[in-house]
C-alpha atoms as a PDB file:
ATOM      1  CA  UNK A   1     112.653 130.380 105.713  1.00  0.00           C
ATOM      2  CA  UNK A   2     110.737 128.635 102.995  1.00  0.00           C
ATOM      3  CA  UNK A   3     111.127 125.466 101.434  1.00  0.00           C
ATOM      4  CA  UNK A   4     110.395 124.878  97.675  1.00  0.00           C
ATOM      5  CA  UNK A   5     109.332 121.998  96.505  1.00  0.00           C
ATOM      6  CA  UNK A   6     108.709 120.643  92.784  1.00  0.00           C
ATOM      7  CA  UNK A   7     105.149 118.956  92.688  1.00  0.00           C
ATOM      8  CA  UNK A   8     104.937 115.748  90.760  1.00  0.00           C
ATOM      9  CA  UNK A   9     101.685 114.809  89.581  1.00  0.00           C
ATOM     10  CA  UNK A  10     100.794 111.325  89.441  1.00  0.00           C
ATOM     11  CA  UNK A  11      98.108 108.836  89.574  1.00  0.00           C
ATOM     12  CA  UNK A  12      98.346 105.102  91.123  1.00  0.00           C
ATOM     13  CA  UNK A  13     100.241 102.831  88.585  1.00  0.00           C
ATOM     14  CA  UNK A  14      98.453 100.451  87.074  1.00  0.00           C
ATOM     15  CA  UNK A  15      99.282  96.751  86.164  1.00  0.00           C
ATOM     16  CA  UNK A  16     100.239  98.559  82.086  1.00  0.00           C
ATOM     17  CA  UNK A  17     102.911 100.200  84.354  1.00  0.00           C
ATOM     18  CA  UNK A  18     104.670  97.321  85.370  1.00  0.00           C
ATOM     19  CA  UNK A  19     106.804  96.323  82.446  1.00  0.00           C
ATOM     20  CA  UNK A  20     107.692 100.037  82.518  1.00  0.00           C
ATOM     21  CA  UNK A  21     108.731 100.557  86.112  1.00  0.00           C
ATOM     22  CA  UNK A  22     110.089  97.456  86.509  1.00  0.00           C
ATOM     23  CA  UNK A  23     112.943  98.535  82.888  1.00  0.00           C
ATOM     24  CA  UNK A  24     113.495 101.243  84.069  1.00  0.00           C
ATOM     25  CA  UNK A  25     114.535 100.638  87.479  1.00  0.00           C
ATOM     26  CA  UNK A  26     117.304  98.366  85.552  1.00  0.00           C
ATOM     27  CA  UNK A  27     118.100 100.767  83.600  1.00  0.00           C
ATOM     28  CA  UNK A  28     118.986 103.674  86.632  1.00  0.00           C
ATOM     29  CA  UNK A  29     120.220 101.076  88.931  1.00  0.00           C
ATOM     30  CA  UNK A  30     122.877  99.832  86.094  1.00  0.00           C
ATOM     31  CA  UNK A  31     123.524 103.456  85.302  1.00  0.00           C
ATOM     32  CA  UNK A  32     123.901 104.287  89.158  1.00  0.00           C
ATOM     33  CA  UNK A  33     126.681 101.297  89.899  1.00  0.00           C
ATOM     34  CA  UNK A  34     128.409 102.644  86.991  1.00  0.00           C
ATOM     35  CA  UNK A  35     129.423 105.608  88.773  1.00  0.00           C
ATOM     36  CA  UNK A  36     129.960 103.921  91.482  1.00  0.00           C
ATOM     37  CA  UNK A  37     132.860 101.349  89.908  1.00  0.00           C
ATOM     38  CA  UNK A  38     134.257 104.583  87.921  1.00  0.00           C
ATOM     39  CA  UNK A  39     134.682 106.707  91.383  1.00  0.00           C
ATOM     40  CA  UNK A  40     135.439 103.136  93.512  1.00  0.00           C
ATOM     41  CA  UNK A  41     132.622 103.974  96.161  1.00  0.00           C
ATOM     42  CA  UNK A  42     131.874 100.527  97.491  1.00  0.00           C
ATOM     43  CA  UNK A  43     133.376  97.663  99.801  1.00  0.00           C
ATOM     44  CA  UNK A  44     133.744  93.871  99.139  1.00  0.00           C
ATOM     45  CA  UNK A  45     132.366  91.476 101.887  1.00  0.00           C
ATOM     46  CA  UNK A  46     131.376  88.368 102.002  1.00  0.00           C
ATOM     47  CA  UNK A  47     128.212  86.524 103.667  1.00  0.00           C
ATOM     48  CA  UNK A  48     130.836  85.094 106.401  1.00  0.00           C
ATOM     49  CA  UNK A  49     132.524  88.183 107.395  1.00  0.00           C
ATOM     50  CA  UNK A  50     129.035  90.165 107.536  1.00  0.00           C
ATOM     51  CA  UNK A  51     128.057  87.330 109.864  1.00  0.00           C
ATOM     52  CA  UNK A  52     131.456  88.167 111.580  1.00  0.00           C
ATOM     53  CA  UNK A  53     131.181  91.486 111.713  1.00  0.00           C
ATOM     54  CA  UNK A  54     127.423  92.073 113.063  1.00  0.00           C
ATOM     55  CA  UNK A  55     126.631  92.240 116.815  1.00  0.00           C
ATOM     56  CA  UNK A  56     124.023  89.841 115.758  1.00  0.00           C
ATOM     57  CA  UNK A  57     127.075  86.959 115.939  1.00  0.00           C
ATOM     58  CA  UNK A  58     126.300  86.123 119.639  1.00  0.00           C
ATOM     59  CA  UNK A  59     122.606  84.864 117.984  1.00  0.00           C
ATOM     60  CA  UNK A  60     124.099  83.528 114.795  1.00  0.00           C
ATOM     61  CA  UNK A  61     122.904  80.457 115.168  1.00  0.00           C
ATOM     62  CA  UNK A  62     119.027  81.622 116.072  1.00  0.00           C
ATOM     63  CA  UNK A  63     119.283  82.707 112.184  1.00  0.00           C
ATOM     64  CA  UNK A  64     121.305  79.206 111.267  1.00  0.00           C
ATOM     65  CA  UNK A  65     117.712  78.343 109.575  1.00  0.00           C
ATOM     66  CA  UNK A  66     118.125  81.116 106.551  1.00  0.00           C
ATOM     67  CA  UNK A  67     121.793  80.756 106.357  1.00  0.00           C
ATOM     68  CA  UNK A  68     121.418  76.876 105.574  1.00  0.00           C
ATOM     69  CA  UNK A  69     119.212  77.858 103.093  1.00  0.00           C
ATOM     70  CA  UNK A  70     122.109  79.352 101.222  1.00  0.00           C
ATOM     71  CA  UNK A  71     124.401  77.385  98.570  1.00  0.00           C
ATOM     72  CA  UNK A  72     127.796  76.922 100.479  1.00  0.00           C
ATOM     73  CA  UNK A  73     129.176  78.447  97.274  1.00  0.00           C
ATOM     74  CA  UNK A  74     127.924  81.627  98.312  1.00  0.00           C
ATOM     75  CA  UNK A  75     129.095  81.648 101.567  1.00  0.00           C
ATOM     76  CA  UNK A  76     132.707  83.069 101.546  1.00  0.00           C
ATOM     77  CA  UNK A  77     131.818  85.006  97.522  1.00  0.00           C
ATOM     78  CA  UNK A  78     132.920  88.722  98.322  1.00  0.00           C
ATOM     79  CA  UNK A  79     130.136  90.560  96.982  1.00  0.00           C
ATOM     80  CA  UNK A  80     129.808  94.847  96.590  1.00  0.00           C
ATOM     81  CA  UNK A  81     128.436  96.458  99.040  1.00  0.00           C
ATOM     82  CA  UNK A  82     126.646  99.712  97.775  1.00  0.00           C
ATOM     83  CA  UNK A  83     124.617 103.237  98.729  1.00  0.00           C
ATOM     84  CA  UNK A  84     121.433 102.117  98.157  1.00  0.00           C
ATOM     85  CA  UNK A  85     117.602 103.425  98.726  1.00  0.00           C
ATOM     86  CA  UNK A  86     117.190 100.744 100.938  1.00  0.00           C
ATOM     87  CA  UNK A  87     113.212 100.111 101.175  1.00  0.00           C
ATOM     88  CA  UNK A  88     112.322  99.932  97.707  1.00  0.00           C
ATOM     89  CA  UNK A  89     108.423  98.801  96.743  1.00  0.00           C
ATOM     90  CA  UNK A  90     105.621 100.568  94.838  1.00  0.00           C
ATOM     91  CA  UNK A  91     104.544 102.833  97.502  1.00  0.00           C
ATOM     92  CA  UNK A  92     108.401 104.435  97.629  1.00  0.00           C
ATOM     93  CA  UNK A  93     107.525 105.249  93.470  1.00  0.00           C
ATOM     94  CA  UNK A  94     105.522 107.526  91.854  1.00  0.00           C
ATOM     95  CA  UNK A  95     105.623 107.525  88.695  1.00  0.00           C
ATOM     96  CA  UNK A  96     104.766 110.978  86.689  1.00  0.00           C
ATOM     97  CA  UNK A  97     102.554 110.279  83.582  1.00  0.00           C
ATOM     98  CA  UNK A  98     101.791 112.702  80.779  1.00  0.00           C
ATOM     99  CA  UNK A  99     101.056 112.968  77.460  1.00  0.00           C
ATOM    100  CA  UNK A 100     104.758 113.250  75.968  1.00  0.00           C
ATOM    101  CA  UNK A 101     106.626 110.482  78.896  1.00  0.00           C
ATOM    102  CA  UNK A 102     105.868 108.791  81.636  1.00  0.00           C
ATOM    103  CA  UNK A 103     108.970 109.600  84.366  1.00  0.00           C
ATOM    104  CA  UNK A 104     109.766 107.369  87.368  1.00  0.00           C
ATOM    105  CA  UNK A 105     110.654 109.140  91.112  1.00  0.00           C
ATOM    106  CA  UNK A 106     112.327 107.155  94.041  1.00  0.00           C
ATOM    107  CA  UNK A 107     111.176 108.868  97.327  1.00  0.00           C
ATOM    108  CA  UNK A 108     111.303 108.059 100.901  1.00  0.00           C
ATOM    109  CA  UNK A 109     115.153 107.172 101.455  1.00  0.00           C
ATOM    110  CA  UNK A 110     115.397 107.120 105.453  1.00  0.00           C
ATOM    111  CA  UNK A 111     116.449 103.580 105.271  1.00  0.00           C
ATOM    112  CA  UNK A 112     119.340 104.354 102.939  1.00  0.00           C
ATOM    113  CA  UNK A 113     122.913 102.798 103.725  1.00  0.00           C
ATOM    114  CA  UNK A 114     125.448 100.648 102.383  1.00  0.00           C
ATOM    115  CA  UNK A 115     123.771  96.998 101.471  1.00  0.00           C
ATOM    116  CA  UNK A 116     124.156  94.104  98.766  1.00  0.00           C
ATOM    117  CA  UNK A 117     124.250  95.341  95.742  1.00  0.00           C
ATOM    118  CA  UNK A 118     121.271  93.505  94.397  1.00  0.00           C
ATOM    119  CA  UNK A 119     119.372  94.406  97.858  1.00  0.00           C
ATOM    120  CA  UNK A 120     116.850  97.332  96.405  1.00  0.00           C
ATOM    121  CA  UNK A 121     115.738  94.803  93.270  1.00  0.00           C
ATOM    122  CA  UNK A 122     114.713  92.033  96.420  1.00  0.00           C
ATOM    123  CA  UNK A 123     113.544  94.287  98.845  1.00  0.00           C
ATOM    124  CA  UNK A 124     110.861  95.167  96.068  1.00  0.00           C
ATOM    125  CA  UNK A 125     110.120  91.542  95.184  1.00  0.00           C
ATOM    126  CA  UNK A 126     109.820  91.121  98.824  1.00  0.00           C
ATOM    127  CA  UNK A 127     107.990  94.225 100.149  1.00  0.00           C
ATOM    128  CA  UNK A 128     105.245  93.870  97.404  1.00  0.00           C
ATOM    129  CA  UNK A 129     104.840  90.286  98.593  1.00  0.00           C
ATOM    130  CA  UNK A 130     104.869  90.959 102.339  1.00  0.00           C
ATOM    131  CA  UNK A 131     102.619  93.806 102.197  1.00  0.00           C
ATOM    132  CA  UNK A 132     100.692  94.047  99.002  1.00  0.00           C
ATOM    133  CA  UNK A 133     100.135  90.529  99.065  1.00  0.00           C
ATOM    134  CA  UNK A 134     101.550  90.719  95.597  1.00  0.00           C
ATOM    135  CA  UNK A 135     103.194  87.331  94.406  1.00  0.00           C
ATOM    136  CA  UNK A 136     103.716  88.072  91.263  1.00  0.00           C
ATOM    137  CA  UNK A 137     107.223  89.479  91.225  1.00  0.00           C
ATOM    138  CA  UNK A 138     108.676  86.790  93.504  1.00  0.00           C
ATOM    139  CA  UNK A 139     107.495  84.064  91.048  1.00  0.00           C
ATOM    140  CA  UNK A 140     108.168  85.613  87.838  1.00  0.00           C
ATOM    141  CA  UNK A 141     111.754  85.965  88.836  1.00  0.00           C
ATOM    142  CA  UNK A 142     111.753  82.646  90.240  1.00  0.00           C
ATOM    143  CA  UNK A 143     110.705  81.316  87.109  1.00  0.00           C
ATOM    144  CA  UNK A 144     113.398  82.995  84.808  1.00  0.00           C
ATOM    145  CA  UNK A 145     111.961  86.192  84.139  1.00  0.00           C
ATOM    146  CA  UNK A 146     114.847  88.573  85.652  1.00  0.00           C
ATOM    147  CA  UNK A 147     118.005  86.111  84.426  1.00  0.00           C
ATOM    148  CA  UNK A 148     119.100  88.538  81.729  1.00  0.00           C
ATOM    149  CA  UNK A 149     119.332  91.592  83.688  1.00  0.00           C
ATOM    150  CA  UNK A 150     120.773  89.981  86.827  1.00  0.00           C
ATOM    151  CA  UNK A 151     123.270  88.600  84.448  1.00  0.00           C
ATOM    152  CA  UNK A 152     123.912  92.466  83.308  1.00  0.00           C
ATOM    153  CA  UNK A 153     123.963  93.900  86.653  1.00  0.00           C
ATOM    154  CA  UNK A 154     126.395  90.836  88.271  1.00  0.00           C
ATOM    155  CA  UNK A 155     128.579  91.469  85.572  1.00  0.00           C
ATOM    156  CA  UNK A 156     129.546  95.070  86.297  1.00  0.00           C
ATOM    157  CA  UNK A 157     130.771  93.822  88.750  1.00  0.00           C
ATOM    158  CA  UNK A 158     133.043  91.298  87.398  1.00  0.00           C
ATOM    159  CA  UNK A 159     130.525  88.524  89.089  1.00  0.00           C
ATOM    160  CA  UNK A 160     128.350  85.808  87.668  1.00  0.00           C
ATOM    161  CA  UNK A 161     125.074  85.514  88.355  1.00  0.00           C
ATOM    162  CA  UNK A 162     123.953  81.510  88.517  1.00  0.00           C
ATOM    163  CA  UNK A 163     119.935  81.528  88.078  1.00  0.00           C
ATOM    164  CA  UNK A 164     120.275  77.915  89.575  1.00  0.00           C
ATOM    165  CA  UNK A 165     121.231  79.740  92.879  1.00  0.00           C
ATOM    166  CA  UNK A 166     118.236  82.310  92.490  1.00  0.00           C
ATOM    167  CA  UNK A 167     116.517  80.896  96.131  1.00  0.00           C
ATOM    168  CA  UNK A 168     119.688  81.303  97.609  1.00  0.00           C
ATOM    169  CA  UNK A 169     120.403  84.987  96.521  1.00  0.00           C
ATOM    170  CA  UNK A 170     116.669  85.744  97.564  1.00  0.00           C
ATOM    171  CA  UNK A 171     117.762  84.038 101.232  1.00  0.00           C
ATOM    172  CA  UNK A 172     121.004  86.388 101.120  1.00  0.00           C
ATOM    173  CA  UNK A 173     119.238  89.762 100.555  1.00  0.00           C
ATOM    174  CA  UNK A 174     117.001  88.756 103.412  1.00  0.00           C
ATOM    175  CA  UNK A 175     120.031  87.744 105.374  1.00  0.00           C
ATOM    176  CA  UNK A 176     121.452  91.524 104.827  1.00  0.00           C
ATOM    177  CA  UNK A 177     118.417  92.645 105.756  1.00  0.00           C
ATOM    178  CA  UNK A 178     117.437  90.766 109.649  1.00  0.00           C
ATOM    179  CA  UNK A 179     121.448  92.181 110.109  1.00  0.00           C
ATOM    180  CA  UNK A 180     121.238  95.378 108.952  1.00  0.00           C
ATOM    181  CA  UNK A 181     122.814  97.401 112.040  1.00  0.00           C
ATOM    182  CA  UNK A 182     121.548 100.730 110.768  1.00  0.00           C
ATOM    183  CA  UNK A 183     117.958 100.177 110.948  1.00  0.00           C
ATOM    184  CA  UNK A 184     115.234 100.300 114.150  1.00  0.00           C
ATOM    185  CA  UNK A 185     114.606  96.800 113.928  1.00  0.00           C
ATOM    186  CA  UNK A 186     115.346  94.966 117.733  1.00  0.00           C
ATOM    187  CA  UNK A 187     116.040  91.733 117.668  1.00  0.00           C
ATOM    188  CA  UNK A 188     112.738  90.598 118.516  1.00  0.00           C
ATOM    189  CA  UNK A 189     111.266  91.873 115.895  1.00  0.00           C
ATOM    190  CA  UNK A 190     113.623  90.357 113.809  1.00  0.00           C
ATOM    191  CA  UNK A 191     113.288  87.178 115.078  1.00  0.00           C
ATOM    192  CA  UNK A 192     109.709  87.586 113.900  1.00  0.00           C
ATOM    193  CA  UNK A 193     110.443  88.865 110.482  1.00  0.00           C
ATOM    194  CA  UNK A 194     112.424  85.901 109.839  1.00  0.00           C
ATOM    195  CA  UNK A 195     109.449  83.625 111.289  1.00  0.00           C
ATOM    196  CA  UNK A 196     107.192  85.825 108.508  1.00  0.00           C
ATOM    197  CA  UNK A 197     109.833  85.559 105.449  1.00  0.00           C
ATOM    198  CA  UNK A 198     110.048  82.084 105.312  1.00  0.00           C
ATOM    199  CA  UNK A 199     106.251  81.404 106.114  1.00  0.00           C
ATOM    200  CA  UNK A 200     105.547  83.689 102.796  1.00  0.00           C
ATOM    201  CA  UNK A 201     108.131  81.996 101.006  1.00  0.00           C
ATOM    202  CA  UNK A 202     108.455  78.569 101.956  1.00  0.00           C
ATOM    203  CA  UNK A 203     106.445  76.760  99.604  1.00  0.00           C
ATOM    204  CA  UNK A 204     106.741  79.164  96.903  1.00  0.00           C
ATOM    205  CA  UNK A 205     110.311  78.396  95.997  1.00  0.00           C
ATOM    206  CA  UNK A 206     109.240  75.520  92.918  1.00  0.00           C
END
């Protein structure tokens, strides 16, 4: 048997590509939980009962030192729970250039399952931080830069998004992430990506 597949050329992006990649992922992702509230194909859970619900709960409070770093008002908000890609950063991209459009292709989804809605936007922020070294996403969405179209997004969902909370969401999706019961992490290595996150991060929260 013989498998087909379509070849997309494409070329590194480029710092010109940012503004572009960064709209349209925005753009699918709001199309994509559209479908998702029309055909109801998500669950509501809050930070406590995923705490509750992970095997992780026996260590719960080896991780107390991200979870204090989340607004109490956060703590019990249900929040959707959604199919995502799951390990989302500029590597996982490629984005097809030509003369008449430039078109943007997610690849790579082995880490795929059901996370935090916003999950795939932070796991970007993050993964181009952790491994690229690349700051500048983290701290233009700390300083404001995302508001609007976190405002957008929440609101599909019937939630508000509270910019004054921004750390805390940041701590969440990393939260979602050390728990994650689908992945290969072991709970060592955990324990040392949670060391690394808030090495990188502390400091940079201003």
């Amino acid at each position: 048997m013989i498998i087909k597949e379509e070849v997309i050329p494409f070329i590194p992006n480029e710092e010109s590509d940012d503004s572009f990649i960064l709209k349209t992922l925005f753009r699918d992702y709001k199309n994509y939980f559209c479908s998702v509230i029309k055909s109801s194909q998500y669950t509501m859970q809050s930070m406590s009962q995923l705490l509750q619900t992970s095997s992780n709960t026996v260590h719960r409070h080896e991780f107390k030192t991200i979870i204090t770093n989340i607004h109490p008002s956060l703590h019990d908000v249900a929040f959707p729970f959604v199919k995502l890609h799951g390990d989302l950063w500029s590597e996982n991209l490629l984005l097809e250039k030509n003369k008449d459009q430039r078109v943007l292709w997610y690849i790579d989804w082995d880490e795929s399952g059901e996370y935090l809605f916003f999950y795939d936007f932070f796991r970007f922020i993050w993964n181009e931080l952790d491994v690229n070294q690349n700051h500048s996403y983290y701290d233009q969405y700390m300083g404001g830069a995302y508001d609007d179209c976190l405002k957008e997004l929440f609101g599909l969902f019937n939630l508000v998004y509270k910019p004054e909370l921004k750390q805390s969401y940041f701590y969440l999706f990393f939260l979602n992430l050390i728990l994650d019961e689908t992945g290969t992490m072991t709970y060592e290595i955990k324990q040392f990506e949670l060391k690394d996150f808030l090495r990188k991060i502390g400091g940079r929260e201003a």
